[in-house]
PDB file of N, CA and C in Angstrom:
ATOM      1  N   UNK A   1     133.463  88.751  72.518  1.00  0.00           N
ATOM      2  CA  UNK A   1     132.405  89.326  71.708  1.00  0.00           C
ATOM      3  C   UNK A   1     131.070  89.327  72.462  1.00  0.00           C
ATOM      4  N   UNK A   2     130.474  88.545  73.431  1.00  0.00           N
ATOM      5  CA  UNK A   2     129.522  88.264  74.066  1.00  0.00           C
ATOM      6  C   UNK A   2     129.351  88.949  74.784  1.00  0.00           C
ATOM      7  N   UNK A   3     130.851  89.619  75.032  1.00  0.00           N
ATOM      8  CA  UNK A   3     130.484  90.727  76.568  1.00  0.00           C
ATOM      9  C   UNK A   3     130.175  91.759  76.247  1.00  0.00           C
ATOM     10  N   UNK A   4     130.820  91.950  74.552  1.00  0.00           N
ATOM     11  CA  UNK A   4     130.640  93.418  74.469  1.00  0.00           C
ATOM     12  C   UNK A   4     129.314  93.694  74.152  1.00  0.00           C
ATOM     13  N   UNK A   5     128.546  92.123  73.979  1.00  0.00           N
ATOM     14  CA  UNK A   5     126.931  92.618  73.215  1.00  0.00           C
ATOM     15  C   UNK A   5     126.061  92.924  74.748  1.00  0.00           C
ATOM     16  N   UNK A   6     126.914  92.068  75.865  1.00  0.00           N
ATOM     17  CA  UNK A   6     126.241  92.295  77.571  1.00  0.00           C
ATOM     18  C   UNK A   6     126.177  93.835  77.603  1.00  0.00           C
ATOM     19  N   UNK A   7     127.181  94.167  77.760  1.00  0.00           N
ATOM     20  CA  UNK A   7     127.578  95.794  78.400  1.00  0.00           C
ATOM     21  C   UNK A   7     126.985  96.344  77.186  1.00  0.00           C
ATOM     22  N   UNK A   8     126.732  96.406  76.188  1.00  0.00           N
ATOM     23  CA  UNK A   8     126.490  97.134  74.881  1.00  0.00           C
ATOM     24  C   UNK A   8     124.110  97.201  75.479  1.00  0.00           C
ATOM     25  N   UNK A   9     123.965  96.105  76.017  1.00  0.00           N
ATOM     26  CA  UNK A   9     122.635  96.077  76.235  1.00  0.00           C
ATOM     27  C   UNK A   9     122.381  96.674  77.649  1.00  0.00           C
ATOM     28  N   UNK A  10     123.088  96.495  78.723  1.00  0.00           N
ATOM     29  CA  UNK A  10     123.584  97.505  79.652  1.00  0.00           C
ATOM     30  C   UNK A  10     123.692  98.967  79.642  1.00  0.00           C
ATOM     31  N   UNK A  11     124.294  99.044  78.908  1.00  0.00           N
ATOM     32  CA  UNK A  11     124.704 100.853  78.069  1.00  0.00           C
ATOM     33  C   UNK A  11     122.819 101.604  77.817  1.00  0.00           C
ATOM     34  N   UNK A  12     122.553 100.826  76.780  1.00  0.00           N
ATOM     35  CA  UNK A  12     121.646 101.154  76.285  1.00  0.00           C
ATOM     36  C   UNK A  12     120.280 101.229  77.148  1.00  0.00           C
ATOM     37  N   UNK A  13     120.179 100.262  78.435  1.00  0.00           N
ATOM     38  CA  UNK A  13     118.993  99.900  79.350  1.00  0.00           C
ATOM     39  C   UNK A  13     119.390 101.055  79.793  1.00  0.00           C
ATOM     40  N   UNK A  14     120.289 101.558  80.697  1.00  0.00           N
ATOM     41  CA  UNK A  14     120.609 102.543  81.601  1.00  0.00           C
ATOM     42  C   UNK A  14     120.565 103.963  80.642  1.00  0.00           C
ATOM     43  N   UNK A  15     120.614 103.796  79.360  1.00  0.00           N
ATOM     44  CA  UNK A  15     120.446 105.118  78.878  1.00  0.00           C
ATOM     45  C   UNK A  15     119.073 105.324  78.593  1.00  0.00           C
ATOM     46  N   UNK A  16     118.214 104.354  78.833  1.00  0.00           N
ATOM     47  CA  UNK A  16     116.590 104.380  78.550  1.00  0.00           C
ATOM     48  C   UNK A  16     116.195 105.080  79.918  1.00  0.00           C
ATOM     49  N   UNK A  17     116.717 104.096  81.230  1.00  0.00           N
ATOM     50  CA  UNK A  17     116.362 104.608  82.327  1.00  0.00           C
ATOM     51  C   UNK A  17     116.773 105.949  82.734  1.00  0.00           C
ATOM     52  N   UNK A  18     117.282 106.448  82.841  1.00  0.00           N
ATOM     53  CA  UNK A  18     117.973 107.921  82.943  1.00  0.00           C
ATOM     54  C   UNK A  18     117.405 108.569  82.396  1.00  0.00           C
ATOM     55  N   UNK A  19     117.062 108.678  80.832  1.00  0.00           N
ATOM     56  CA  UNK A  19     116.228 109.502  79.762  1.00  0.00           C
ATOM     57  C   UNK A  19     115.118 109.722  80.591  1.00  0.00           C
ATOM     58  N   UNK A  20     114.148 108.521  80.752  1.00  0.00           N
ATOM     59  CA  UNK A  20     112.937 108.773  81.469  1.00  0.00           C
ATOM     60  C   UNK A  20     112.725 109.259  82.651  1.00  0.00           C
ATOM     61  N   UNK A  21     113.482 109.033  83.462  1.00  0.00           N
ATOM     62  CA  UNK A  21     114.053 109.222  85.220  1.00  0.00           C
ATOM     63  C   UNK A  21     114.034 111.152  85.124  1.00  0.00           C
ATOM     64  N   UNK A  22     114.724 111.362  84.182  1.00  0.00           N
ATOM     65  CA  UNK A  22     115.088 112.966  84.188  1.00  0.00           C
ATOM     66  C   UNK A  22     113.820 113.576  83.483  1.00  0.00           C
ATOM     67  N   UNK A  23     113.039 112.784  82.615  1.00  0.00           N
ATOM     68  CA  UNK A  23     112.000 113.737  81.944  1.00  0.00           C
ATOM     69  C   UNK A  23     110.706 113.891  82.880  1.00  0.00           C
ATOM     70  N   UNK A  24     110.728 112.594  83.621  1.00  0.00           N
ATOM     71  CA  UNK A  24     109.377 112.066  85.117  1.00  0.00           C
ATOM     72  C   UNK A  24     109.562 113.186  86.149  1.00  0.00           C
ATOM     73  N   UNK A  25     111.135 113.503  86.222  1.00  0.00           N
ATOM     74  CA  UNK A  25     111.481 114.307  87.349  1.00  0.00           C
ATOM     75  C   UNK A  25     110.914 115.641  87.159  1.00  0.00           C
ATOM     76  N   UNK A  26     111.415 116.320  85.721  1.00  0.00           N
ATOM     77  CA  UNK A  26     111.154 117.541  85.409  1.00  0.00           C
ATOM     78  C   UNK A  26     109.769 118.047  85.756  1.00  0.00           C
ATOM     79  N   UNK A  27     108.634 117.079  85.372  1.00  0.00           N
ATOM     80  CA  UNK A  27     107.518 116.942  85.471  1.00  0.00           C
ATOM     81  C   UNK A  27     106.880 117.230  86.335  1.00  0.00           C
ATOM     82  N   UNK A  28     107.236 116.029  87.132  1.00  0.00           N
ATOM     83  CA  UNK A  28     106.458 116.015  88.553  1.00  0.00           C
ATOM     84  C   UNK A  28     106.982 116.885  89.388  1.00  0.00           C
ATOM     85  N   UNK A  29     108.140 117.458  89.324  1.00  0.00           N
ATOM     86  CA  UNK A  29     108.647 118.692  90.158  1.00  0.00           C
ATOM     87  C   UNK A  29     107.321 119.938  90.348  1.00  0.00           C
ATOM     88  N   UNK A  30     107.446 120.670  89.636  1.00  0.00           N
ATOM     89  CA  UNK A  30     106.203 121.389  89.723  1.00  0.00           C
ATOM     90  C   UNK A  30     104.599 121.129  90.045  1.00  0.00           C
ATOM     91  N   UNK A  31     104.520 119.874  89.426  1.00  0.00           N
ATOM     92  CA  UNK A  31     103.106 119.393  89.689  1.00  0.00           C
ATOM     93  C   UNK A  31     103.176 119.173  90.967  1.00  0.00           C
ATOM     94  N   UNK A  32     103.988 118.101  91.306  1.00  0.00           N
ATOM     95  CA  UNK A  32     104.325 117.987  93.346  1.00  0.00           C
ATOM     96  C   UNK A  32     104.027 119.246  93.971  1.00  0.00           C
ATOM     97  N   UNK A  33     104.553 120.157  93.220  1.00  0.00           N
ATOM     98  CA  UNK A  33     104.605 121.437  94.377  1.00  0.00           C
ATOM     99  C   UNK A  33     102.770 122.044  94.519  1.00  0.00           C
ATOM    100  N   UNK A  34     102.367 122.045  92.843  1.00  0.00           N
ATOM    101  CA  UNK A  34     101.407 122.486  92.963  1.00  0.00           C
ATOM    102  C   UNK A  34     100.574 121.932  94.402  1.00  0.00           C
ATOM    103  N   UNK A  35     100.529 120.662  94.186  1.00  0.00           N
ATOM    104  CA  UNK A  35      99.477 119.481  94.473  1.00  0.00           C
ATOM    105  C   UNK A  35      99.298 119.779  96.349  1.00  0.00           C
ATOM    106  N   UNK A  36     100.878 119.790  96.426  1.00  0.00           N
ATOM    107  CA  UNK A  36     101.124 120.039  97.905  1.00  0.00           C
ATOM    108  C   UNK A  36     100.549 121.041  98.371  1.00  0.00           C
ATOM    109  N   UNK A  37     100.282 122.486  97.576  1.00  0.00           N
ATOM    110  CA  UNK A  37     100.036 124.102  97.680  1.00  0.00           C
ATOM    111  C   UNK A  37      98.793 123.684  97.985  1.00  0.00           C
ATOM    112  N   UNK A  38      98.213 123.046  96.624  1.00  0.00           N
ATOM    113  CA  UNK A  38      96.651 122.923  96.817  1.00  0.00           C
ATOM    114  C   UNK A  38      96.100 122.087  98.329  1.00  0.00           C
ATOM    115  N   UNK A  39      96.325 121.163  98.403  1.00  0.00           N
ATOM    116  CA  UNK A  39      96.121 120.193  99.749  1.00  0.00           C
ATOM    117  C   UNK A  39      96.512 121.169 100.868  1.00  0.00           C
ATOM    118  N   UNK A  40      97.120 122.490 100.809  1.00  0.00           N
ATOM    119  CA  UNK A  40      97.204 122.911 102.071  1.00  0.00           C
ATOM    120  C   UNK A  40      95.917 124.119 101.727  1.00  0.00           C
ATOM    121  N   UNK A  41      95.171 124.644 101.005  1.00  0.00           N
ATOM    122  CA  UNK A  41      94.216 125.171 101.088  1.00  0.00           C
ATOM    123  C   UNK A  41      93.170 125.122 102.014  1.00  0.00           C
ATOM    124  N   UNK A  42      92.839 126.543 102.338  1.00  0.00           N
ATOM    125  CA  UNK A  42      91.770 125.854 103.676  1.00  0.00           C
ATOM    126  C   UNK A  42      90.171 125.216 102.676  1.00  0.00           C
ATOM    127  N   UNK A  43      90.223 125.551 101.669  1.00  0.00           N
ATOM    128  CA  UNK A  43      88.670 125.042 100.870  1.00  0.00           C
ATOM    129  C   UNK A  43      89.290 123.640 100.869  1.00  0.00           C
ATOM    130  N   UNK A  44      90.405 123.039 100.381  1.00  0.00           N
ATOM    131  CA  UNK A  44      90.744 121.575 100.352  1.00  0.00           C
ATOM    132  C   UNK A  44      90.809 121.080 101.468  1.00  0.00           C
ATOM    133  N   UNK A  45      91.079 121.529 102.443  1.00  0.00           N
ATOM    134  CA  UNK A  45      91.387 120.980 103.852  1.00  0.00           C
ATOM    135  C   UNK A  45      89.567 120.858 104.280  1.00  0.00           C
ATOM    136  N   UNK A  46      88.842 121.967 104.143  1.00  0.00           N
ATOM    137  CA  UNK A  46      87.196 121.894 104.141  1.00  0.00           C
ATOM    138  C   UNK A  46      86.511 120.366 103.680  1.00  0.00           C
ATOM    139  N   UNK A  47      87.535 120.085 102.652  1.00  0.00           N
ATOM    140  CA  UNK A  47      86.129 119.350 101.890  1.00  0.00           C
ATOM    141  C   UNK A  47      86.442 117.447 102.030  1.00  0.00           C
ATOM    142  N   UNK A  48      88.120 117.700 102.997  1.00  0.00           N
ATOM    143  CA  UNK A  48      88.468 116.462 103.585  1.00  0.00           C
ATOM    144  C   UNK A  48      87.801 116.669 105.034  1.00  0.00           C
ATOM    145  N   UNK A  49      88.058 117.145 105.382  1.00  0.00           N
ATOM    146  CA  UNK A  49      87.052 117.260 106.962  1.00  0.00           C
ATOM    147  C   UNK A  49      85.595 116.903 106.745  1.00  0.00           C
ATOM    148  N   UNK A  50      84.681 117.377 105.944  1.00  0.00           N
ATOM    149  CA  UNK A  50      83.914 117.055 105.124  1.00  0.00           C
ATOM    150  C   UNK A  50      83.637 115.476 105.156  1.00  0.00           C
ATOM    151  N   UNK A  51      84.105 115.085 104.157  1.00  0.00           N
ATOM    152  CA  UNK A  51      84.353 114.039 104.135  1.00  0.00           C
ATOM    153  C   UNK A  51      84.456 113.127 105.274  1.00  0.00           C
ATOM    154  N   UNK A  52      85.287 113.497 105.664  1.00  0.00           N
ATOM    155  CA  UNK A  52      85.489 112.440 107.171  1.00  0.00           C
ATOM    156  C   UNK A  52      84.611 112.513 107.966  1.00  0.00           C
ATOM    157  N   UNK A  53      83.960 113.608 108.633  1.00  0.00           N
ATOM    158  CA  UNK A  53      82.310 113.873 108.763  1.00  0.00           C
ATOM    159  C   UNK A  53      81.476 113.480 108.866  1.00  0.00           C
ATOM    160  N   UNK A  54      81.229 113.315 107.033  1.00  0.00           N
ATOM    161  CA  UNK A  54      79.889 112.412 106.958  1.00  0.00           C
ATOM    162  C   UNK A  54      80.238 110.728 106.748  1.00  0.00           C
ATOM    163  N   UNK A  55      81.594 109.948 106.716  1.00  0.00           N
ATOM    164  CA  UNK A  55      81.700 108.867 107.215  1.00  0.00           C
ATOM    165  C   UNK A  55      81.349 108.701 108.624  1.00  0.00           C
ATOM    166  N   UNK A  56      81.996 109.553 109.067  1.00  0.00           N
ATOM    167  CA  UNK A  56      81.820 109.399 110.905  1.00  0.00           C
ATOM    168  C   UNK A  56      80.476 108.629 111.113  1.00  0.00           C
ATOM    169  N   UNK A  57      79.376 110.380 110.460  1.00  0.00           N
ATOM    170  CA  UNK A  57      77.992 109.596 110.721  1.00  0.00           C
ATOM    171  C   UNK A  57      77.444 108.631 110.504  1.00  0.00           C
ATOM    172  N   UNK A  58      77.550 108.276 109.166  1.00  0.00           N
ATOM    173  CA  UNK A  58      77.259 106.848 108.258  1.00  0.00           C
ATOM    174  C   UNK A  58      77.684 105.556 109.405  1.00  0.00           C
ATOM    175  N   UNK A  59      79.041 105.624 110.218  1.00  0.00           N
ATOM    176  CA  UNK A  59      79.163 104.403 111.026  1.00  0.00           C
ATOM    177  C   UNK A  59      78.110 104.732 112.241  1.00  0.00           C
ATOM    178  N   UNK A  60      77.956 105.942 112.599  1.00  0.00           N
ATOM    179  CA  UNK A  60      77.360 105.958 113.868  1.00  0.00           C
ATOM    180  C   UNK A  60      75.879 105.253 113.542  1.00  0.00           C
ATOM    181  N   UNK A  61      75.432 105.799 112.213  1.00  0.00           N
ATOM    182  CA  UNK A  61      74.197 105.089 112.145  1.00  0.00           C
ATOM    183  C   UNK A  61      74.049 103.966 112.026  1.00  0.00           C
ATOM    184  N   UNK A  62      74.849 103.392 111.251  1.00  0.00           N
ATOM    185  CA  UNK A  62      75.070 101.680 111.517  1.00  0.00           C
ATOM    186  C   UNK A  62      75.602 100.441 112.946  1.00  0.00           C
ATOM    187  N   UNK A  63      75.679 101.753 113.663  1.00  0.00           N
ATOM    188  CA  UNK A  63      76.322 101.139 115.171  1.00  0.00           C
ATOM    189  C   UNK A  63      77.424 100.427 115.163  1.00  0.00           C
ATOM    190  N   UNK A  64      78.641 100.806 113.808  1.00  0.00           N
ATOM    191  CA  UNK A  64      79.684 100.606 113.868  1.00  0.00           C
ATOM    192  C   UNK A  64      81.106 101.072 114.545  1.00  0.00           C
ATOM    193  N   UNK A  65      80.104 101.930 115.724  1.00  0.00           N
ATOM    194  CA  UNK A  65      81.282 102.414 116.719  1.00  0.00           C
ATOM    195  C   UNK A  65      80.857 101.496 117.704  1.00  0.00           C
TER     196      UNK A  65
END
């Protein structure tokens, strides 16, 4: 009787995980793709260069090179 309440809580964990696993997937499938599309933009790619840029300067002025 003990085992069947083991595997019976087993059953049920793995049918939680799966449920969610497949609905996370559905999801993020498209969004991933978007996200990836966007990050290859040359305005997104601009505004990380950007970025890195004006850190650069910020150390140079501090004489952290």
């Amino acid at each position: 009787m003990t085992w069947l309440f083991i595997i019976g809580v087993f059953a049920v964990a793995g049918a939680f995980y799966l449920y969610g696993r497949r609905k996370h997937r559905r999801e993020s499938g498209l969004t991933n793709f978007q996200r990836h599309i966007d990050a290859l933009s040359p305005e997104r790619r601009r505004e990380s260069f950007d970025r890195v840029r004006s850190q650069n300067r910020d150390d140079d002025q501090w004489g952290r090179r």
